[in-house]
N, C-alpha and C. Protein backbone atom coordinates (compact mmCIF):
# COMPACT_ATOMS: atom_id res chain seq x y z
N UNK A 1 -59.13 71.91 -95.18
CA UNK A 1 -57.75 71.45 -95.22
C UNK A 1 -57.26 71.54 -96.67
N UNK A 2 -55.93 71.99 -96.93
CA UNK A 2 -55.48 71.81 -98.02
C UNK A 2 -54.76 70.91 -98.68
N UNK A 3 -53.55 70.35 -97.74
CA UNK A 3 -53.36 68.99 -98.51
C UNK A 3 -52.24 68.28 -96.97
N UNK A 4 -52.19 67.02 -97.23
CA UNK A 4 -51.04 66.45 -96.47
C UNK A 4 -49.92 65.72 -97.30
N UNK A 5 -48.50 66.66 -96.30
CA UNK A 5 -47.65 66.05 -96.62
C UNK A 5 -46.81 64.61 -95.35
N UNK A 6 -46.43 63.66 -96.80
CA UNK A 6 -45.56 62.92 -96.05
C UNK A 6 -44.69 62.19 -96.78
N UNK A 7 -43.74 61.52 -95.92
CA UNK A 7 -42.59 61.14 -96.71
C UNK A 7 -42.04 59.86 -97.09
N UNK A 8 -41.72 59.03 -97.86
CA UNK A 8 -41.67 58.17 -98.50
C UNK A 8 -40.16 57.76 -98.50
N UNK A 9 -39.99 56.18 -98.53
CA UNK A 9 -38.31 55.78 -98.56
C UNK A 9 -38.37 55.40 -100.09
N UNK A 10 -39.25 55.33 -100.64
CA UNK A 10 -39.14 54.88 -102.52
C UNK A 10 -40.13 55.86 -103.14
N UNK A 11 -39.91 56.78 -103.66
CA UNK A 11 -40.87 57.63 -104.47
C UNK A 11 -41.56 57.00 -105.60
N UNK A 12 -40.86 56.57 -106.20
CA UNK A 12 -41.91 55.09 -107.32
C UNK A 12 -42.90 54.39 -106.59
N UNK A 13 -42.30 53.78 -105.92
CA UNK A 13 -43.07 52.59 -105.25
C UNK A 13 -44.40 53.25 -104.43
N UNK A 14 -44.36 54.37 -103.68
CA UNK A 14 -45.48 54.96 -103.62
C UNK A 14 -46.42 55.82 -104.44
N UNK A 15 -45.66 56.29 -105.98
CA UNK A 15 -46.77 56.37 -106.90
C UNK A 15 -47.63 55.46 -107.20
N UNK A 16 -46.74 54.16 -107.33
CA UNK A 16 -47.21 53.13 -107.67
C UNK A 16 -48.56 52.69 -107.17
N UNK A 17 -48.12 52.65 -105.75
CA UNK A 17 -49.37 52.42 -104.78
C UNK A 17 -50.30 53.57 -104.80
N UNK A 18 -50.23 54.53 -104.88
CA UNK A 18 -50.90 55.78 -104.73
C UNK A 18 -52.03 55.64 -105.94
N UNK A 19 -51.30 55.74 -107.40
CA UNK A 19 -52.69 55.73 -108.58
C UNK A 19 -52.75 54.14 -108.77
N UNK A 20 -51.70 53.65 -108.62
CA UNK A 20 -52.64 51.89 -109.26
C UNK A 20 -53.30 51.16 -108.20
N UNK A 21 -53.21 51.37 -106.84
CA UNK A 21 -54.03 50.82 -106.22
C UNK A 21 -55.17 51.60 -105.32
N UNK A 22 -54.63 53.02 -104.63
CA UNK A 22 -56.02 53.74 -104.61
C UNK A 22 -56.65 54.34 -105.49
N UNK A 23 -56.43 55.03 -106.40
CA UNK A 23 -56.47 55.10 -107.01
C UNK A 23 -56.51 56.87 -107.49
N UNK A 24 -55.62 57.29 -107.03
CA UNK A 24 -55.11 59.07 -106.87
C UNK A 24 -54.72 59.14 -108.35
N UNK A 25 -54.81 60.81 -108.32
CA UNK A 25 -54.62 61.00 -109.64
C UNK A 25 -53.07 61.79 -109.17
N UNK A 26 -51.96 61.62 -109.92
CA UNK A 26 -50.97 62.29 -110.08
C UNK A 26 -50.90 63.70 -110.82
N UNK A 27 -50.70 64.68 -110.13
CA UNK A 27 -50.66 65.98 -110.21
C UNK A 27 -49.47 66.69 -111.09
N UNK A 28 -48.54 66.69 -109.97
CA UNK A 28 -47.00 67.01 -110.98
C UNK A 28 -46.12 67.14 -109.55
N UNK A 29 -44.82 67.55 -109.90
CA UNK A 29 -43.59 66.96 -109.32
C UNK A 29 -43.04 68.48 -109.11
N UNK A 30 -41.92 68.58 -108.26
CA UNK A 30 -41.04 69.65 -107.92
C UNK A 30 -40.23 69.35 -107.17
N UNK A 31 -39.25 69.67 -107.34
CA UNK A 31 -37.90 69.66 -106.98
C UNK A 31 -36.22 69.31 -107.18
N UNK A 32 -35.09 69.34 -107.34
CA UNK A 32 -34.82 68.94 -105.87
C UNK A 32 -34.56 70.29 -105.13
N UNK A 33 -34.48 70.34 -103.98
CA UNK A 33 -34.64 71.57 -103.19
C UNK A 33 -33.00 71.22 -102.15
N UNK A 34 -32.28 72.32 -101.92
CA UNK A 34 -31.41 72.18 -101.30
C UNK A 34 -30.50 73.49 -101.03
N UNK A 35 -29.72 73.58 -99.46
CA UNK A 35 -29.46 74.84 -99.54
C UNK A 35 -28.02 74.60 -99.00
N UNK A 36 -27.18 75.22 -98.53
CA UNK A 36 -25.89 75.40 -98.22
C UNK A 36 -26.04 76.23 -96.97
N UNK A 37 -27.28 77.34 -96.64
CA UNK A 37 -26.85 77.86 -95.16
C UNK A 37 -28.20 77.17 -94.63
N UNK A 38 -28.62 78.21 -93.48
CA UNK A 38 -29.33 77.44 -92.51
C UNK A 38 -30.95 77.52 -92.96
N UNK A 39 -31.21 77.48 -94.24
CA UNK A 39 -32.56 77.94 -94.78
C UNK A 39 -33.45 76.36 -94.73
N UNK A 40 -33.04 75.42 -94.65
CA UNK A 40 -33.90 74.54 -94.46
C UNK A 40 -34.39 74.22 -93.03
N UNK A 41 -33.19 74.15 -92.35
CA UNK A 41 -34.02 74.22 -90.50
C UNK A 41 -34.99 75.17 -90.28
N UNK A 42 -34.39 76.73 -91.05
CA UNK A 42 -35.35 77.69 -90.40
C UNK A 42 -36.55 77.62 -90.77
N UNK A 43 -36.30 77.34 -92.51
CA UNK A 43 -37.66 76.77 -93.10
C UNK A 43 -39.18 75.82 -92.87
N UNK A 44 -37.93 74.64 -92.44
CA UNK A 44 -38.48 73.45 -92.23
C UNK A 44 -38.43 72.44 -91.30
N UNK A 45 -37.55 73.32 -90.41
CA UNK A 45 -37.31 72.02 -89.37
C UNK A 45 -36.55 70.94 -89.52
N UNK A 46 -35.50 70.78 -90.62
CA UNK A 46 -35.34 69.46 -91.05
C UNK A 46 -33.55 70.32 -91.01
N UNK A 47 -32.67 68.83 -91.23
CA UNK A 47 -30.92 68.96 -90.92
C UNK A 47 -30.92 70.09 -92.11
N UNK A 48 -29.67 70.89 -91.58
CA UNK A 48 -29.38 72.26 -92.66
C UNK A 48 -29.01 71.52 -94.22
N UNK A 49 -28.45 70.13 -93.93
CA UNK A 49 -28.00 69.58 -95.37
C UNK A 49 -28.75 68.83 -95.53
N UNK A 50 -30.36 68.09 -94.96
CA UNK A 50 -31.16 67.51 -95.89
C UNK A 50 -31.70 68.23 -97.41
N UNK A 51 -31.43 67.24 -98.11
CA UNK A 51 -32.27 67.80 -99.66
C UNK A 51 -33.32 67.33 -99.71
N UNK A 52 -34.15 67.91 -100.19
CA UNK A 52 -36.02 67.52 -100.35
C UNK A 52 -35.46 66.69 -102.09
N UNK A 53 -35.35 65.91 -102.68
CA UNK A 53 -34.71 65.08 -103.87
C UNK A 53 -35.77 65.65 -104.92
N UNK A 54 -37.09 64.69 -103.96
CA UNK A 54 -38.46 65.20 -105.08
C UNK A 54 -39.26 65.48 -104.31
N UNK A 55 -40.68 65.89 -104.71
CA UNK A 55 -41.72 65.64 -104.05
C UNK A 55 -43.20 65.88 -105.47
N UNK A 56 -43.95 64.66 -105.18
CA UNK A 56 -44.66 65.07 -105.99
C UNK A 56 -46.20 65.00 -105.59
N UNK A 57 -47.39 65.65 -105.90
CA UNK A 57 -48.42 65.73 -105.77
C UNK A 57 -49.46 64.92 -106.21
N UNK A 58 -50.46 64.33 -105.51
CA UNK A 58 -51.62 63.29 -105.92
C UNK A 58 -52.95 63.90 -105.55
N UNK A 59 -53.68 63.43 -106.24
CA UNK A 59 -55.35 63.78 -105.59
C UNK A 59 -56.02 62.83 -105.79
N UNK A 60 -56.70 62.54 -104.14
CA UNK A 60 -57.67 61.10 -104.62
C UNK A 60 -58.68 61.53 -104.10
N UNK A 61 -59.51 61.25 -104.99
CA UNK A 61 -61.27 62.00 -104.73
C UNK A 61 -61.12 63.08 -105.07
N UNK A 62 -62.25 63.83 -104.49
CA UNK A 62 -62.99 65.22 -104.69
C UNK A 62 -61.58 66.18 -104.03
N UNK A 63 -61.41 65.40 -102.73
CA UNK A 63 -60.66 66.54 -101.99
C UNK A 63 -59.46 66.43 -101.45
N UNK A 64 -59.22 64.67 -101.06
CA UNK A 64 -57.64 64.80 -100.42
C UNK A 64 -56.53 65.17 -101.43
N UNK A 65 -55.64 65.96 -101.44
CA UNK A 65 -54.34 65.79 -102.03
C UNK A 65 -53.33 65.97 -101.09
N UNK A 66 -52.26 64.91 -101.76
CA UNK A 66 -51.06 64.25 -100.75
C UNK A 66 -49.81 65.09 -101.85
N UNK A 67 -49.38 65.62 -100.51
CA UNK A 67 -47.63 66.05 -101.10
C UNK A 67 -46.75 65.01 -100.46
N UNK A 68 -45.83 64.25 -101.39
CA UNK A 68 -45.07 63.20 -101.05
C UNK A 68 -44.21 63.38 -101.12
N UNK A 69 -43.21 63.21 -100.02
CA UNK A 69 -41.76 63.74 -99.90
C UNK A 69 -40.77 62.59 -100.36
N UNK A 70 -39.54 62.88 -100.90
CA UNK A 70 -38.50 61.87 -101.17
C UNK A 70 -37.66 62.88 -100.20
N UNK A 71 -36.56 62.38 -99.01
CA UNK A 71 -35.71 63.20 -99.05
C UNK A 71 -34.24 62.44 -98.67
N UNK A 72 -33.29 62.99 -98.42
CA UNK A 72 -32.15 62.64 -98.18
C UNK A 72 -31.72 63.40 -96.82
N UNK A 73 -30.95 62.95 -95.65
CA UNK A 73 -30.61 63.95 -94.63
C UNK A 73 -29.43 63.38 -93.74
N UNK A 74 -28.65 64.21 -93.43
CA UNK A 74 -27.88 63.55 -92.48
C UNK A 74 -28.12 62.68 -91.53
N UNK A 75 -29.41 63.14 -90.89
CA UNK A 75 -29.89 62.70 -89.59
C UNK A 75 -30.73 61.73 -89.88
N UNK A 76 -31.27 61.66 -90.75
CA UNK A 76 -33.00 60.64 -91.25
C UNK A 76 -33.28 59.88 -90.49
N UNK A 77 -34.59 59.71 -89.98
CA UNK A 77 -34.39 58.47 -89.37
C UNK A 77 -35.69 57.58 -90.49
N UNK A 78 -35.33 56.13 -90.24
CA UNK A 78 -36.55 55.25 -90.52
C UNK A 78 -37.61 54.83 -89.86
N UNK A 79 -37.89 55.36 -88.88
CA UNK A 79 -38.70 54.26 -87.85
C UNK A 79 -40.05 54.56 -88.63
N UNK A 80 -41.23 54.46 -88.81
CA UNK A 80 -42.31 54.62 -89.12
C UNK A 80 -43.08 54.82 -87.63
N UNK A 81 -43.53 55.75 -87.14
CA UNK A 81 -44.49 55.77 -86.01
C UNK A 81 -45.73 55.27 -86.12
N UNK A 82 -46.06 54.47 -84.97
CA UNK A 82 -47.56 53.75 -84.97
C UNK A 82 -48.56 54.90 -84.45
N UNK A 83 -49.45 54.69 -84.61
CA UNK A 83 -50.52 55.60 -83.77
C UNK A 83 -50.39 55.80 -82.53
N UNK A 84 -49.84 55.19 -81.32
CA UNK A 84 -49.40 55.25 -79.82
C UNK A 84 -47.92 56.16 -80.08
N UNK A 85 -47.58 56.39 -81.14
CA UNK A 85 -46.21 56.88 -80.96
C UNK A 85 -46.65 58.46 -81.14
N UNK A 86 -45.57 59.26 -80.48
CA UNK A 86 -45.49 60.63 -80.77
C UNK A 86 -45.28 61.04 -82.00
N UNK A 87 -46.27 62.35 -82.38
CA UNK A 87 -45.54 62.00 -84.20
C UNK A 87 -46.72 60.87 -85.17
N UNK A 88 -47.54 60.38 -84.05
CA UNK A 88 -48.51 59.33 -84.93
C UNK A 88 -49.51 59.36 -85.56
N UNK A 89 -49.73 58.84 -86.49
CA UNK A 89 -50.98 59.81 -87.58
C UNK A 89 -51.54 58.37 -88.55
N UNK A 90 -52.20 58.39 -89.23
CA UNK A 90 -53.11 57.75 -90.23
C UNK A 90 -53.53 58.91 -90.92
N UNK A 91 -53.85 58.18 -92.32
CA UNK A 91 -54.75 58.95 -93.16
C UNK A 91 -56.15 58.37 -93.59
N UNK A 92 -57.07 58.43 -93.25
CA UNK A 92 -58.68 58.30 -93.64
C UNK A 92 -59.15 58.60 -94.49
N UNK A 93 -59.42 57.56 -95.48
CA UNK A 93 -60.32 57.70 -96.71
C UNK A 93 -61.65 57.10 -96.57
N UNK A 94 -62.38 57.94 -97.19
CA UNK A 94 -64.09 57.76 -97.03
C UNK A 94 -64.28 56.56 -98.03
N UNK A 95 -65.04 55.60 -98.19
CA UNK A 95 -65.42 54.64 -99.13
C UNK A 95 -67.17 54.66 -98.92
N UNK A 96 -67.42 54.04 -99.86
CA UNK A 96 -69.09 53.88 -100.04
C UNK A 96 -69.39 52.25 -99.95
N UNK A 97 -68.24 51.53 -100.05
CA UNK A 97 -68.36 49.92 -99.78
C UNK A 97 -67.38 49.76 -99.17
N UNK A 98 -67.54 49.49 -98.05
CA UNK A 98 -66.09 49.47 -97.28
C UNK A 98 -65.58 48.14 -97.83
N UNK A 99 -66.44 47.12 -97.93
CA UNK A 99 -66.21 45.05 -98.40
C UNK A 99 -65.33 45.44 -99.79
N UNK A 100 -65.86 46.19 -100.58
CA UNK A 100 -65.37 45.96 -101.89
C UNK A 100 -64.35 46.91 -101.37
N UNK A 101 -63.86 47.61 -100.67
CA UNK A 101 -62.72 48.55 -100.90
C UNK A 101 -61.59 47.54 -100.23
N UNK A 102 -61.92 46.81 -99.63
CA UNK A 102 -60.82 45.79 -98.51
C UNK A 102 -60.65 44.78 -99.57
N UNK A 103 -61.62 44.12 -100.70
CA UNK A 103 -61.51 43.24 -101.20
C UNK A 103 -60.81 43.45 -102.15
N UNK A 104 -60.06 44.54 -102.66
CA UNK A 104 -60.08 45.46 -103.34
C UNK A 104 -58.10 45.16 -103.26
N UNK A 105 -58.10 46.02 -101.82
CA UNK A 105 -56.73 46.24 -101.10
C UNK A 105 -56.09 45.07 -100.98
N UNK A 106 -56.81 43.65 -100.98
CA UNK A 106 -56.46 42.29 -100.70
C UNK A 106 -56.25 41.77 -102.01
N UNK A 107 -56.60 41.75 -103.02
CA UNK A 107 -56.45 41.57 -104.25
C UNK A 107 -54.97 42.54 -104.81
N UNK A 108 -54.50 43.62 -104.47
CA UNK A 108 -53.52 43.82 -104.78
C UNK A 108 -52.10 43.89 -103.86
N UNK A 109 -52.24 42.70 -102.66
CA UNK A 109 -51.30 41.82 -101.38
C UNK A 109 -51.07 43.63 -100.41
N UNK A 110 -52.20 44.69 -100.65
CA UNK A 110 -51.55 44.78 -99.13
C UNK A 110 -52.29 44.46 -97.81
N UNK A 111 -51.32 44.89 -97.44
CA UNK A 111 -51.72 44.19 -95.55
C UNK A 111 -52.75 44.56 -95.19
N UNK A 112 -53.69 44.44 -94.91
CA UNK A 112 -55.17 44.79 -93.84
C UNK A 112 -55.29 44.14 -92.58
N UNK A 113 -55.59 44.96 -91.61
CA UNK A 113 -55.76 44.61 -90.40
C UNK A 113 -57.04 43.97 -89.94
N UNK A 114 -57.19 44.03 -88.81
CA UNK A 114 -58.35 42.95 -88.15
C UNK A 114 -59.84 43.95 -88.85
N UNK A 115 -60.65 43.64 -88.71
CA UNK A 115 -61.99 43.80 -88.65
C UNK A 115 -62.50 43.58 -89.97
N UNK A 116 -63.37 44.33 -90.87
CA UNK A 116 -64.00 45.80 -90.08
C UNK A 116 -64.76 46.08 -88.70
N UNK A 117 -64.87 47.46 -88.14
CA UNK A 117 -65.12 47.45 -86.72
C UNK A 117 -65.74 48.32 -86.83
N UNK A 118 -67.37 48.17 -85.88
CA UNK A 118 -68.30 49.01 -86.43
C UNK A 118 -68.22 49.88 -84.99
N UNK A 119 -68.14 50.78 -84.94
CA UNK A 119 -68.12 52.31 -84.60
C UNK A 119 -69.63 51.61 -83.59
N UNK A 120 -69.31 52.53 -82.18
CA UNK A 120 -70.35 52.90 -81.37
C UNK A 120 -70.75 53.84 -80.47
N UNK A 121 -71.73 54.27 -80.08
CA UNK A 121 -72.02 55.79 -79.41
C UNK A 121 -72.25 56.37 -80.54
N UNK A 122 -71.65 58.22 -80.32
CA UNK A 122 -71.64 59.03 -81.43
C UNK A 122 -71.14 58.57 -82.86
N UNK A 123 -70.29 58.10 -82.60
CA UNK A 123 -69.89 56.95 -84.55
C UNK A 123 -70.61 56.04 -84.94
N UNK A 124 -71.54 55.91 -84.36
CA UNK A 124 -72.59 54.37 -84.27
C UNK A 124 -72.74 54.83 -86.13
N UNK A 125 -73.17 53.87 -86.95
CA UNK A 125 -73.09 53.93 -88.51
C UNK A 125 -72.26 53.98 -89.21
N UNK A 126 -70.80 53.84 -88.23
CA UNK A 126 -69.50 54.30 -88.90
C UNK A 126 -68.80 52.83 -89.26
N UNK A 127 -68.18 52.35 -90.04
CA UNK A 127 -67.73 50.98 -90.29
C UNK A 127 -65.76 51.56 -90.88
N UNK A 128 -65.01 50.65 -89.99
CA UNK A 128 -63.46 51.40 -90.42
C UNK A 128 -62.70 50.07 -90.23
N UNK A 129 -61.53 49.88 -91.16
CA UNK A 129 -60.31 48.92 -90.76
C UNK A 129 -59.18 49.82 -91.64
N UNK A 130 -58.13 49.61 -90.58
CA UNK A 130 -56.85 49.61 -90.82
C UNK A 130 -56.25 49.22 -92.07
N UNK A 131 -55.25 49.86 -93.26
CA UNK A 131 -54.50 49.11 -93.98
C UNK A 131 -52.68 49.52 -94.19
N UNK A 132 -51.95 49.21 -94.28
CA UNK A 132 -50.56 49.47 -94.47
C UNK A 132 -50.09 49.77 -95.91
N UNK A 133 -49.35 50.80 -96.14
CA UNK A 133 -48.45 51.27 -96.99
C UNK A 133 -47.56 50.30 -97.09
N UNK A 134 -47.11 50.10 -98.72
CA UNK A 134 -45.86 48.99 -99.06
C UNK A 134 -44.38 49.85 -97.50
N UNK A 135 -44.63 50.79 -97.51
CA UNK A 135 -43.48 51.52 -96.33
C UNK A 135 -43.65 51.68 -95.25
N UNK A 136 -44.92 50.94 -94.74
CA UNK A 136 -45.66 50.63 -93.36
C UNK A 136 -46.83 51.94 -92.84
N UNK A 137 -47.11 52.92 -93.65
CA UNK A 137 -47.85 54.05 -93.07
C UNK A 137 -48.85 53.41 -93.15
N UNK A 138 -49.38 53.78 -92.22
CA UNK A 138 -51.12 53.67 -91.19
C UNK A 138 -51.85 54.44 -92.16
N UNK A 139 -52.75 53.97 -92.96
CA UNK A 139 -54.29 54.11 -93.38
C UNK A 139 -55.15 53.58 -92.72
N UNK A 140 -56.65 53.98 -92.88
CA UNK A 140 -57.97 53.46 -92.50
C UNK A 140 -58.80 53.95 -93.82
N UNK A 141 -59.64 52.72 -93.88
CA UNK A 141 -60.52 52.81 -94.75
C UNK A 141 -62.28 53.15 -93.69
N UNK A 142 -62.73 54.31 -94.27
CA UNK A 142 -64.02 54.98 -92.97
C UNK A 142 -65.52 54.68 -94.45
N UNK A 143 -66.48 54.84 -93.84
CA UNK A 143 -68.01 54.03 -94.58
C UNK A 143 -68.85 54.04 -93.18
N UNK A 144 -69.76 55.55 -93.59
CA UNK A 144 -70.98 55.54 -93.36
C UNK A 144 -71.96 56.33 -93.99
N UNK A 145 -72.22 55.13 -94.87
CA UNK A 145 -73.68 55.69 -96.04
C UNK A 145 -74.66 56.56 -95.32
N UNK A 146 -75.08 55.38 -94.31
CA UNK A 146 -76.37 56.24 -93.60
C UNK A 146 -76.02 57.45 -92.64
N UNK A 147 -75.01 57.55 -92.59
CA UNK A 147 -74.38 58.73 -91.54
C UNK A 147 -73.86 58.29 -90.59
N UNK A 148 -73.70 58.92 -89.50
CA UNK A 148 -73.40 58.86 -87.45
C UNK A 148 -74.14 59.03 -87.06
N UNK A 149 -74.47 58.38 -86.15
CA UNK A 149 -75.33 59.09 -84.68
C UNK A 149 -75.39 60.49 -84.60
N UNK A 150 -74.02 60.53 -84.52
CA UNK A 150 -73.94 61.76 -83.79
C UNK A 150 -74.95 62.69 -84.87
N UNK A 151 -74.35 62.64 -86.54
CA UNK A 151 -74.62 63.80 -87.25
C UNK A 151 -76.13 63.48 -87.12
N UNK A 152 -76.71 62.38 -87.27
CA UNK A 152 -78.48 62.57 -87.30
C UNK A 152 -78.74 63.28 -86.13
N UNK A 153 -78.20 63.09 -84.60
CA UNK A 153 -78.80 63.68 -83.83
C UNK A 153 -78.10 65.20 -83.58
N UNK A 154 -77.22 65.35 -84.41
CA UNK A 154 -77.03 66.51 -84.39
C UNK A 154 -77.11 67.76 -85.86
N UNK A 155 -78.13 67.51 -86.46
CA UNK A 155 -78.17 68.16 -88.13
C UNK A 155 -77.49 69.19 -88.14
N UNK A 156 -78.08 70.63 -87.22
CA UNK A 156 -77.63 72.01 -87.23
C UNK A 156 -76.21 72.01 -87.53
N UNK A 157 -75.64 71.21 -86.40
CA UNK A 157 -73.87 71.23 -85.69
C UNK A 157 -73.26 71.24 -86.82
């Protein structure tokens, strides 16, 4: 995978959160992007007069990097989709202490959900909880040192 994008109602406020509390490294910035004929629908799917404002790039760890959208649009909507919703997604970050990574997330007031909840069957070794974006997006924090089930009983795969 190369990177995920998504979009943001405060572009600060999710740098913010992005390097001071996970602790991503900020990349660099581009834009504003905007067109007058029909090059952004065809482009992008998005209203012919949304402007992309900014968008800027993060990398946390070895491998995720996040393209973060600011945009403006006729149509916009706000809803944030939950995971049951169409459109519903989380992003999963690997940790090596899942306790200290929650204790971590709680120390700087954001929201964490119930558990942690230890994975069973093929995930058996897997330890995950839920946390929220200051803008409500669905994270999970994932931790398994010793592996999965599955991968021990499956090495080759």
């Amino acid at each position: 995978m190369d990177h995920v994008g998504f979009t943001v109602p405060d572009l600060d406020e999710a740098h913010r959160f992005l390097v001071d509390v996970l602790g991503c490294d900020y990349l660099y910035s581009l834009g504003p992007f905007r067109h007058d004929d029909d090059w952004m629908l065809a482009h992008l799917n998005v209203h012919p007069r949304a402007e992309m404002v900014e968008n800027r790039w993060f990398r946390c760890g070895d491998q995720a990097v996040f393209e973060v959208f600011h945009y403006t649009s006729p149509d916009q909507s706000d809803a944030i989709p939950r995971n049951s919703d169409i459109g519903g997604h989380h992003i999963a970050l690997y940790v090596d202490d899942l306790d200290a990574a929650v204790t971590h997330l709680e120390s700087h007031g954001v929201r964490v959900l119930a558990g942690p909840t230890a994975s069973k069957g093929p995930a058996a070794g897997n330890r995950w909880i839920y946390f929220l974006s200051p803008w409500g997006m669905q994270f999970e924090l994932v931790s398994y040192p010793g592996g999965k089930a599955w991968d021990r009983e499956n090495p080759d795969d």
